[in-house]
N, C-alpha and C. Protein backbone atom coordinates (compact mmCIF):
# COMPACT_ATOMS: atom_id res chain seq x y z
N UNK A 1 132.98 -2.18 34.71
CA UNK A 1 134.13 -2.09 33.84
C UNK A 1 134.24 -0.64 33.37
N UNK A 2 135.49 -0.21 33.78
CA UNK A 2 135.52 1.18 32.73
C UNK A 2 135.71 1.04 31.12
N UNK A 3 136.35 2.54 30.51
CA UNK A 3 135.85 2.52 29.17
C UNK A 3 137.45 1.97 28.90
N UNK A 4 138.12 2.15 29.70
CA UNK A 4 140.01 1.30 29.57
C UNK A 4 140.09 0.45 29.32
N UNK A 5 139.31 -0.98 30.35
CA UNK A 5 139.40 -2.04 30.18
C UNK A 5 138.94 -2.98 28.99
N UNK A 6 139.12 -3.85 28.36
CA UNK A 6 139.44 -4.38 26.80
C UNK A 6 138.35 -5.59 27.53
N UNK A 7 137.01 -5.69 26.77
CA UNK A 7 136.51 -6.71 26.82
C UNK A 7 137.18 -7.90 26.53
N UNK A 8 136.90 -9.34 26.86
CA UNK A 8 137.34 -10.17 26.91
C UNK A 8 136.24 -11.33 27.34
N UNK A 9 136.49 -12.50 26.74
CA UNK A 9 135.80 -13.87 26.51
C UNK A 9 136.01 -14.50 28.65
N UNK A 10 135.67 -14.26 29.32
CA UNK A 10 135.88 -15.07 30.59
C UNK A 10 136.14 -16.11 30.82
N UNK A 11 135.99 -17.16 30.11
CA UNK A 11 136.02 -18.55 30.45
C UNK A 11 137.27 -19.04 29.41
N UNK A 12 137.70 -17.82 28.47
CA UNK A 12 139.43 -18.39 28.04
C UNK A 12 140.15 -17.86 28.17
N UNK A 13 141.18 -18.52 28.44
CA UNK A 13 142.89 -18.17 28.81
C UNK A 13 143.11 -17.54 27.67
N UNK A 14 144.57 -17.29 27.72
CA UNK A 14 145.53 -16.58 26.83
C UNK A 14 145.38 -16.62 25.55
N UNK A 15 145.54 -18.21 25.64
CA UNK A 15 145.40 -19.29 24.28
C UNK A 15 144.67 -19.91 23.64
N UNK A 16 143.28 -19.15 24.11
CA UNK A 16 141.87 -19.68 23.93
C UNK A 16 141.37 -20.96 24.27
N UNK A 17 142.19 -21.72 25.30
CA UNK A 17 141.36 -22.69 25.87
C UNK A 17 140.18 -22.51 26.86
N UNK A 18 139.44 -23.18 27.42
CA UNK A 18 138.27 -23.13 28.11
C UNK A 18 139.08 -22.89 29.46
N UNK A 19 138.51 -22.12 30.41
CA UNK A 19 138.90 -22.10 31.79
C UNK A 19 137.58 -21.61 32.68
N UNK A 20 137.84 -22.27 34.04
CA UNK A 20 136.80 -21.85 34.94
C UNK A 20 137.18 -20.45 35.86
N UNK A 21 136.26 -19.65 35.66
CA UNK A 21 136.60 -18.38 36.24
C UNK A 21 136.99 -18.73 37.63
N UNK A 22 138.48 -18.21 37.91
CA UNK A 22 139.11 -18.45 39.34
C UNK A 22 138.17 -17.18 40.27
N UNK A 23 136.79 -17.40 41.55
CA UNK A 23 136.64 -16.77 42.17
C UNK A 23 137.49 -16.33 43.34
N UNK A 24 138.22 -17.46 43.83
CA UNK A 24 139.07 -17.54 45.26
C UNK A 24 139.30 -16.36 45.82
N UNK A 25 139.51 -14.90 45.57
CA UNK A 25 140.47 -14.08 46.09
C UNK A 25 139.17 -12.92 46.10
N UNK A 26 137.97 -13.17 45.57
CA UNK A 26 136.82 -12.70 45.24
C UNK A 26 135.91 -12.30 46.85
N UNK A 27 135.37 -10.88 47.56
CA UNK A 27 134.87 -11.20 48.68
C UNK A 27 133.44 -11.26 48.08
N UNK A 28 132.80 -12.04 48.98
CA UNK A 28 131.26 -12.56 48.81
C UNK A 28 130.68 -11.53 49.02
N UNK A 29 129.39 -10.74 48.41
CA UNK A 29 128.03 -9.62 48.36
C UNK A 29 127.47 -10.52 47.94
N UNK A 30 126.34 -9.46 48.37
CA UNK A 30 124.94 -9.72 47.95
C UNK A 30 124.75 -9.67 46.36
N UNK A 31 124.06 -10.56 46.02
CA UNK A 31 124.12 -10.60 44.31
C UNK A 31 122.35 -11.43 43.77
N UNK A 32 122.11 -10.17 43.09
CA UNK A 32 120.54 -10.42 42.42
C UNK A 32 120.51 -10.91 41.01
N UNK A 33 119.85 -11.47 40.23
CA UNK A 33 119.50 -11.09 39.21
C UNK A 33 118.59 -11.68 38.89
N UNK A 34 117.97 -11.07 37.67
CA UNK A 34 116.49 -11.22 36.92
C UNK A 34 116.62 -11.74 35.57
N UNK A 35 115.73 -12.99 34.87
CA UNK A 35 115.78 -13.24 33.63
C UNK A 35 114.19 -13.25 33.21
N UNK A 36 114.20 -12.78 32.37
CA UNK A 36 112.57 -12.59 31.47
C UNK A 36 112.39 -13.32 30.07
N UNK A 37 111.57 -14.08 30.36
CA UNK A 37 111.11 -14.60 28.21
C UNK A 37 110.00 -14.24 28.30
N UNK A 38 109.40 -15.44 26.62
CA UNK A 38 107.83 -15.20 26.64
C UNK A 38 107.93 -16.62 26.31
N UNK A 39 106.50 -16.92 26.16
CA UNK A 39 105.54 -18.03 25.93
C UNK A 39 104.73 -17.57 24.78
N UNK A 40 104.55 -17.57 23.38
CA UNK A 40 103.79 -17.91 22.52
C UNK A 40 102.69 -18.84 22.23
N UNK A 41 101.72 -18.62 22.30
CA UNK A 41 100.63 -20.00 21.98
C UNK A 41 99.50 -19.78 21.04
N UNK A 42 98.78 -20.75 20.45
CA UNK A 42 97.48 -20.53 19.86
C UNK A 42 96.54 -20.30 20.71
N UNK A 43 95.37 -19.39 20.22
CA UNK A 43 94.45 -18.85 21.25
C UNK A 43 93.97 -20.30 21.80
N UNK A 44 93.64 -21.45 21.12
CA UNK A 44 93.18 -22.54 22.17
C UNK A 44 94.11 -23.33 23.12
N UNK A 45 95.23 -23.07 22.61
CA UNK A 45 96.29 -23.96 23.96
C UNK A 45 96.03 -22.74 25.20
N UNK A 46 96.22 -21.46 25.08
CA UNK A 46 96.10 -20.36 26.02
C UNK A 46 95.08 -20.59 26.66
N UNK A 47 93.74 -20.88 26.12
CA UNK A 47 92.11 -20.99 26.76
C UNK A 47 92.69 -22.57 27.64
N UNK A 48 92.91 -23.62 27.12
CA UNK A 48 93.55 -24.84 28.42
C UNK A 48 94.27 -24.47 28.93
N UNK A 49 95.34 -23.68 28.94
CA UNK A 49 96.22 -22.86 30.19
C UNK A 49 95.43 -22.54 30.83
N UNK A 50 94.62 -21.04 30.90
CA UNK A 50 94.02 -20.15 31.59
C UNK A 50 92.95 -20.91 32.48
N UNK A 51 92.38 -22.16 31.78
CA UNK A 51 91.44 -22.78 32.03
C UNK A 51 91.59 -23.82 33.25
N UNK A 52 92.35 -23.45 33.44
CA UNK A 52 93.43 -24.99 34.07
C UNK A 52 93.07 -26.38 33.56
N UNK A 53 92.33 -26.47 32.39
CA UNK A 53 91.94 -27.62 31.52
C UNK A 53 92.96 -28.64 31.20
N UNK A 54 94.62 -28.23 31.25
CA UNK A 54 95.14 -28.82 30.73
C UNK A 54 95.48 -30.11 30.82
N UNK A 55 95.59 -31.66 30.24
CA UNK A 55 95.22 -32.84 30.82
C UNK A 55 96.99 -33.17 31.57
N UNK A 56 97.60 -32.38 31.46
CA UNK A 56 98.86 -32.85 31.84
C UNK A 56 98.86 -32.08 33.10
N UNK A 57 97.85 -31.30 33.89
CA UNK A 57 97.56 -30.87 35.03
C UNK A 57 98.08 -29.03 35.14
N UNK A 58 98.28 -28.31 36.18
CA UNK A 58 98.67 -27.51 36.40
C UNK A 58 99.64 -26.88 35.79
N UNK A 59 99.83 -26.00 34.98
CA UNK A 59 100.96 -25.56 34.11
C UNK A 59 101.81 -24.95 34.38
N UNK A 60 101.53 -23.69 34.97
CA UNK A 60 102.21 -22.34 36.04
C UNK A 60 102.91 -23.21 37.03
N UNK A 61 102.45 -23.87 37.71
CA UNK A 61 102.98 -23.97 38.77
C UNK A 61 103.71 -25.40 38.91
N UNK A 62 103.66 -26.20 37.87
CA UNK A 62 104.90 -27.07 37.36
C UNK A 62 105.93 -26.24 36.46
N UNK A 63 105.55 -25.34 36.33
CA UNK A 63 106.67 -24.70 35.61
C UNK A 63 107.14 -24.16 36.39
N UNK A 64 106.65 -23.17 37.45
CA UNK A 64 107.30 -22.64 38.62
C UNK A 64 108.35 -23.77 39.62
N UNK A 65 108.04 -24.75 39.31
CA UNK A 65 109.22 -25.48 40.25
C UNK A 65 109.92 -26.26 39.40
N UNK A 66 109.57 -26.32 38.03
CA UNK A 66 110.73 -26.27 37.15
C UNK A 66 111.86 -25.70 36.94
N UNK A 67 111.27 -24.44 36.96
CA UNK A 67 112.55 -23.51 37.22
C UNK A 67 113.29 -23.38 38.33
N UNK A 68 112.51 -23.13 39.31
CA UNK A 68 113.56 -22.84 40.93
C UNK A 68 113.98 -24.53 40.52
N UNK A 69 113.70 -25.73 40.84
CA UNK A 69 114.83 -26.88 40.40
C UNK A 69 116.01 -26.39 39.60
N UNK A 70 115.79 -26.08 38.52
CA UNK A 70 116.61 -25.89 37.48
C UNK A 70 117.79 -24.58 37.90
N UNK A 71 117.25 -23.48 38.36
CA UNK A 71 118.16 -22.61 39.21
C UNK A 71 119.29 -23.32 40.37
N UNK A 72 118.52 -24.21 40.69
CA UNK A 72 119.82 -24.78 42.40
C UNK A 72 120.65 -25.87 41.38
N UNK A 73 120.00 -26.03 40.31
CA UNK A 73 121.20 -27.35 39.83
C UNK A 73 121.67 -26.97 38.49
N UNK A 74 121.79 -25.62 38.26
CA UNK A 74 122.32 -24.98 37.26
C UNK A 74 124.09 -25.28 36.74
N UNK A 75 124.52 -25.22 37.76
CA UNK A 75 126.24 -25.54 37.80
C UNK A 75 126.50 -27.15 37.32
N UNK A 76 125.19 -28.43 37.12
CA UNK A 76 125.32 -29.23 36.91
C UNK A 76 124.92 -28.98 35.28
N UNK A 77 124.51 -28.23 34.82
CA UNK A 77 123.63 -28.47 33.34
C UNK A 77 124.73 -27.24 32.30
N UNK A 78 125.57 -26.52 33.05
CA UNK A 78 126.45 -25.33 32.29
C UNK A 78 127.71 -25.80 32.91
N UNK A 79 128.57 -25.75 31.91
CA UNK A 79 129.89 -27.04 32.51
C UNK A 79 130.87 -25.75 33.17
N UNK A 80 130.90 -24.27 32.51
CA UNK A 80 131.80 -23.48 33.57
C UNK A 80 131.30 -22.89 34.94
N UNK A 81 130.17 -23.02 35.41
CA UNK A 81 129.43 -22.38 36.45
C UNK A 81 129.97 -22.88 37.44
N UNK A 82 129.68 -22.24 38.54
CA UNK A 82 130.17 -22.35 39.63
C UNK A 82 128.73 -22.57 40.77
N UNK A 83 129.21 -23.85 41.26
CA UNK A 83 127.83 -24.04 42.17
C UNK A 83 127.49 -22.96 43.59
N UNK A 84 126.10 -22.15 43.51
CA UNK A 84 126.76 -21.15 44.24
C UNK A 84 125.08 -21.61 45.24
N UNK A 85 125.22 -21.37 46.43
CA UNK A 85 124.20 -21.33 47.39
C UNK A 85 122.82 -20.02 47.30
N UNK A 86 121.99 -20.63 46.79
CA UNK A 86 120.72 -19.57 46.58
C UNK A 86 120.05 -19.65 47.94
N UNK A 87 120.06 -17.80 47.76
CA UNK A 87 118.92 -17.96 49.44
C UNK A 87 117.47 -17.54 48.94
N UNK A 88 117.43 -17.17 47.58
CA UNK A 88 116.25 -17.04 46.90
C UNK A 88 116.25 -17.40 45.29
N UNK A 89 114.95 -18.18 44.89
CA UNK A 89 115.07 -18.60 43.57
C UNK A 89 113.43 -18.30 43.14
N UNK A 90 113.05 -17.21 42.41
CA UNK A 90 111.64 -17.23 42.10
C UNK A 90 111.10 -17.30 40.70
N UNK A 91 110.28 -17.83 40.34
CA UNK A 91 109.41 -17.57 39.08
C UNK A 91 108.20 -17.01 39.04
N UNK A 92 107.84 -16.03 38.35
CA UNK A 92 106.45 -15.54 38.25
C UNK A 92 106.62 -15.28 36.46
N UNK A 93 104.69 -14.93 36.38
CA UNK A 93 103.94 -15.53 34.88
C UNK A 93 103.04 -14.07 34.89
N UNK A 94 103.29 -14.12 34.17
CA UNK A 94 101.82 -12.57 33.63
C UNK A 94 101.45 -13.38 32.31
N UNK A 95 100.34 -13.20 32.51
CA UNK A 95 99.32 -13.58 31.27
C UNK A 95 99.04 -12.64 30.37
N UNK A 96 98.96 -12.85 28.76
CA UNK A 96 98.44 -11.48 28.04
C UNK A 96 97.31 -12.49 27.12
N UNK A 97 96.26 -11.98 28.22
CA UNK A 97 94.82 -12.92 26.97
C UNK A 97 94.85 -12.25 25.26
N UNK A 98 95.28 -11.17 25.00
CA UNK A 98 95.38 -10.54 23.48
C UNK A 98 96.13 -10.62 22.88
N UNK A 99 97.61 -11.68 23.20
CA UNK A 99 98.39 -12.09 22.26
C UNK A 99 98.62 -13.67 22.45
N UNK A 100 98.05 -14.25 24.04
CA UNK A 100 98.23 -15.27 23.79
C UNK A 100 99.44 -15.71 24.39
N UNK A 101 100.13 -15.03 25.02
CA UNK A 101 101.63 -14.81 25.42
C UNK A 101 101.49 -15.29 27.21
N UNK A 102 102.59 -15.63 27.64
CA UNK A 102 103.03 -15.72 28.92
C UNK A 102 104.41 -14.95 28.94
N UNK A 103 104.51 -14.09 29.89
CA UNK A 103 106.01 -13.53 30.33
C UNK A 103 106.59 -14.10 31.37
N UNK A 104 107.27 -14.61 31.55
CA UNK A 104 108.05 -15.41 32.47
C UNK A 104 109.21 -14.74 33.40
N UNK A 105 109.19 -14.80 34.66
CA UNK A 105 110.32 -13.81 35.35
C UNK A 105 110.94 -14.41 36.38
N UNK A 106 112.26 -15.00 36.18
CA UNK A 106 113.09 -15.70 37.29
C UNK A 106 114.07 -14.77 37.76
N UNK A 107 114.02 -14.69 39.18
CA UNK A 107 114.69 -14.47 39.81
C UNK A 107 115.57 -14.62 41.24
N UNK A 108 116.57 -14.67 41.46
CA UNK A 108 117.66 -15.44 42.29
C UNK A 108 118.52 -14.96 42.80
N UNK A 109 118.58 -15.09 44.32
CA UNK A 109 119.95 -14.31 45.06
C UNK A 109 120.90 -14.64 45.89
N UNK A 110 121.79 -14.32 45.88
CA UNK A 110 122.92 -14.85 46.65
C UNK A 110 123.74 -14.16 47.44
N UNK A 111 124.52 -14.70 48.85
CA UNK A 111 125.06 -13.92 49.04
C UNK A 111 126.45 -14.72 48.82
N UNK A 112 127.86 -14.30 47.99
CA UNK A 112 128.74 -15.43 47.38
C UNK A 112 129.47 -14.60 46.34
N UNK A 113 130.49 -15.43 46.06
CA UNK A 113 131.42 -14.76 45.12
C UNK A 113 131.26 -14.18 43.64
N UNK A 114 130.66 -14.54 43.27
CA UNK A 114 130.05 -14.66 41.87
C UNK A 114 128.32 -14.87 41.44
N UNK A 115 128.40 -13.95 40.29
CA UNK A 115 126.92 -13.25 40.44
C UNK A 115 125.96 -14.68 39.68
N UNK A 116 124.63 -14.30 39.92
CA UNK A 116 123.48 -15.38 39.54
C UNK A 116 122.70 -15.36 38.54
N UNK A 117 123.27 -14.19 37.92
CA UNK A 117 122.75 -14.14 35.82
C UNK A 117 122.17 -16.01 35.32
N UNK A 118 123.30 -16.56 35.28
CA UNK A 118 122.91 -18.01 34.54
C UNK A 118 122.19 -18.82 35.66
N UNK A 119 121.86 -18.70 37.07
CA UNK A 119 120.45 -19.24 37.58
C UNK A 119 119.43 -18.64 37.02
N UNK A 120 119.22 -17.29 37.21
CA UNK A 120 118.12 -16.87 36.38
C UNK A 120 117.51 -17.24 34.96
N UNK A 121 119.13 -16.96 34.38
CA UNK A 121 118.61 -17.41 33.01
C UNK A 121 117.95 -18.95 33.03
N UNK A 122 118.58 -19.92 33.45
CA UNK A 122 118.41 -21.16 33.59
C UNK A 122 117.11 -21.37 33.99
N UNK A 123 116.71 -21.04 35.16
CA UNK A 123 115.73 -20.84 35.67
C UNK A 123 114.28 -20.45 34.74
N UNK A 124 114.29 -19.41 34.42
CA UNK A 124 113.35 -18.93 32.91
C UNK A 124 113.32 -19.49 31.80
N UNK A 125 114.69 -20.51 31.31
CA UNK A 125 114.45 -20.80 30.32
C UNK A 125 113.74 -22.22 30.52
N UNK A 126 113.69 -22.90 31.56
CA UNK A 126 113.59 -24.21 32.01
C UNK A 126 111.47 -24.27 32.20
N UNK A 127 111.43 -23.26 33.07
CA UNK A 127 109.90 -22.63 32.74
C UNK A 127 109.43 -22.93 31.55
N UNK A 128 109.86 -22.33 30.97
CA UNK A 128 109.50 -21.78 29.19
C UNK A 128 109.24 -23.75 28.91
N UNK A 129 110.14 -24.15 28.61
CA UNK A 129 109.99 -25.63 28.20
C UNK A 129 109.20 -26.39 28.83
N UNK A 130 109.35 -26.10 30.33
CA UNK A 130 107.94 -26.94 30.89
C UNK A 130 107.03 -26.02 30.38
N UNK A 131 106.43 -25.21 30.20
CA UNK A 131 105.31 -24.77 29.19
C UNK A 131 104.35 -25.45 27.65
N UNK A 132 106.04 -25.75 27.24
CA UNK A 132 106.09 -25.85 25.95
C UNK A 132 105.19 -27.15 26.24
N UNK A 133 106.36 -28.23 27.19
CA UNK A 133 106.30 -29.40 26.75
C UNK A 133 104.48 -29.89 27.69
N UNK A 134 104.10 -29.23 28.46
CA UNK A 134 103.35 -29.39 29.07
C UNK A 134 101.60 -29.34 28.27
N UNK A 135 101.95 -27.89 26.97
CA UNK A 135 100.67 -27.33 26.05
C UNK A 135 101.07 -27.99 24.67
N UNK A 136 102.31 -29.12 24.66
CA UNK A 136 102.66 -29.52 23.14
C UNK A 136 101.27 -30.11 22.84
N UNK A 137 100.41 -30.48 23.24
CA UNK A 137 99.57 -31.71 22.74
C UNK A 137 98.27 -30.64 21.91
N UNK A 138 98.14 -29.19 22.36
CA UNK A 138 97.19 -28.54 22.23
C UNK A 138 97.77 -27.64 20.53
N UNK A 139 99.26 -27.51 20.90
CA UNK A 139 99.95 -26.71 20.11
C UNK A 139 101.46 -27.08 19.95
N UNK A 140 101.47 -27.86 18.57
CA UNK A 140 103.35 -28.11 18.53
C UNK A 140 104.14 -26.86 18.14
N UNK A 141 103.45 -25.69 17.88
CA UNK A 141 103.83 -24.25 17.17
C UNK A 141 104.35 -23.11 18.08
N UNK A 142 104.26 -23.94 19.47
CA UNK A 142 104.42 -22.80 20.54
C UNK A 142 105.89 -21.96 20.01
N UNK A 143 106.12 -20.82 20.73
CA UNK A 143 107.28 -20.28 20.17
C UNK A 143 107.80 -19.50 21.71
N UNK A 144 109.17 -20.12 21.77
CA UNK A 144 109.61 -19.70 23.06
C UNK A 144 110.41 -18.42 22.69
N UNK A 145 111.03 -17.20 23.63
CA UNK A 145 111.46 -15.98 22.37
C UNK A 145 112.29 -15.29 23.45
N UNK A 146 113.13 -14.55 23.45
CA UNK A 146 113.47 -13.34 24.18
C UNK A 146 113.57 -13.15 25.54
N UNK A 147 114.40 -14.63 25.51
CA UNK A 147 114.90 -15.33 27.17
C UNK A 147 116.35 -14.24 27.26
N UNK A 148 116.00 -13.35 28.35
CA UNK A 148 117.54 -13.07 28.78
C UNK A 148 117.20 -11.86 30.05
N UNK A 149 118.51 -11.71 30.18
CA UNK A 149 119.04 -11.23 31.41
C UNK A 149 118.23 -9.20 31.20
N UNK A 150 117.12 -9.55 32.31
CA UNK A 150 116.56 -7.99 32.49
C UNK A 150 117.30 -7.04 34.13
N UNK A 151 118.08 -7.71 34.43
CA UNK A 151 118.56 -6.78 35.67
C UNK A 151 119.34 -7.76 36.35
N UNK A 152 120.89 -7.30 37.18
CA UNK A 152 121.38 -7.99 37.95
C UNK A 152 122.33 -7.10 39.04
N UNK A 153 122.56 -7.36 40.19
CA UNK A 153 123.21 -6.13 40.99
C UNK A 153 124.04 -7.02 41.44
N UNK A 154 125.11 -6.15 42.70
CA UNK A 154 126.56 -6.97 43.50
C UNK A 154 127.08 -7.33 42.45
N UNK A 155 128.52 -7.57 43.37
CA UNK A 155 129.85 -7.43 42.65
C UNK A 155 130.24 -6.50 41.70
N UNK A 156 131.63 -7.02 41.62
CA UNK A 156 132.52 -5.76 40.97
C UNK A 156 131.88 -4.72 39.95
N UNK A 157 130.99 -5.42 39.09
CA UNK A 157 130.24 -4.85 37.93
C UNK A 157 128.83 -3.88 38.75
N UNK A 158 128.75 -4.33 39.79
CA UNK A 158 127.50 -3.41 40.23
C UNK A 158 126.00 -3.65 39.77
N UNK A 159 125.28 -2.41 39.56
CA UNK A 159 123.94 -2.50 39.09
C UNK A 159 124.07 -2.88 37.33
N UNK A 160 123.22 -3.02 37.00
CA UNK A 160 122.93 -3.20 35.81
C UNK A 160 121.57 -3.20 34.96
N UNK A 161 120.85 -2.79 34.32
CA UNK A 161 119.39 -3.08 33.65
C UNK A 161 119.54 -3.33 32.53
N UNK A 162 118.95 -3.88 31.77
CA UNK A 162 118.62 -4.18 30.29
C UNK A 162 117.98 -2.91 29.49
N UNK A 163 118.27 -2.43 28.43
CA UNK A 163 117.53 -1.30 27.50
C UNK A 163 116.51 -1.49 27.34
């Protein structure tokens, strides 16, 4: 967008009703993007994470296909999205044993009219909750935080990074 063009709400018309962004006339690129949170925990829910102790089994990696699920059926769970064909949907986890934290990183690509910000996001935030709901028994205090969009490229808008 240049500095001309007048931001504006996407999904309303004139008259502020809800509308679905018309792609049709839109040509298909390549289109990335990245979403990042965290995971908060008490040092003993973190030690049954790390531990793979946890009695509800594997954590990471039910969360990892929590998310890629949650990425391909995103357009069903966000009522303006547009169902778009992923040729990649990933999650990865960094651990920080000194705060106790998980960083969470979804990312998703397409080649299609319209970009993949809300798989990602979707994707990361869906993680995060299988986390939650997976370490609730160790810790009801978990604190999910600072889910959003760290990078996305293609289409009209181009590159992009987060500050």
């Amino acid at each position: 967008m240049n500095k001309d063009e007048a931001l504006t709400l996407s999904h309303l018309d004139e008259s502020g009703q809800i509308k679905m962004v018309d792609v049709g006339n839109k040509t298909p690129t390549q289109r990335s993007a990245t979403a990042q949170g965290r995971v908060k925990m008490s040092a003993q829910a973190f030690a049954l994470l790390t531990a793979k102790d946890n009695a509800k089994g594997e954590v990471l990696n039910t969360a990892r296909v929590a998310g890629i699920l949650a990425a391909k059926r995103c357009a069903e769970l966000i009522p303006l999205c547009h169902s778009l064909p992923l040729s990649f949907a990933g999650v990865d986890f960094a651990l920080d044993d000194a705060t106790h934290t998980i960083t969470i990183s979804a990312t998703c690509r397409t080649d299609a009219k319209t970009g993949v910000e809300m798989e990602a996001m979707t994707a990361c935030s869906i993680a995060a909750l299988t986390v939650y709901d997976m370490c609730k028994a160790a810790d009801k205090g978990i604190i999910l935080e600072t889910i959003r969009l760290i990078h996305k490229s293609g289409g009209k808008s181009g590159e992009w990074h987060s500050n």
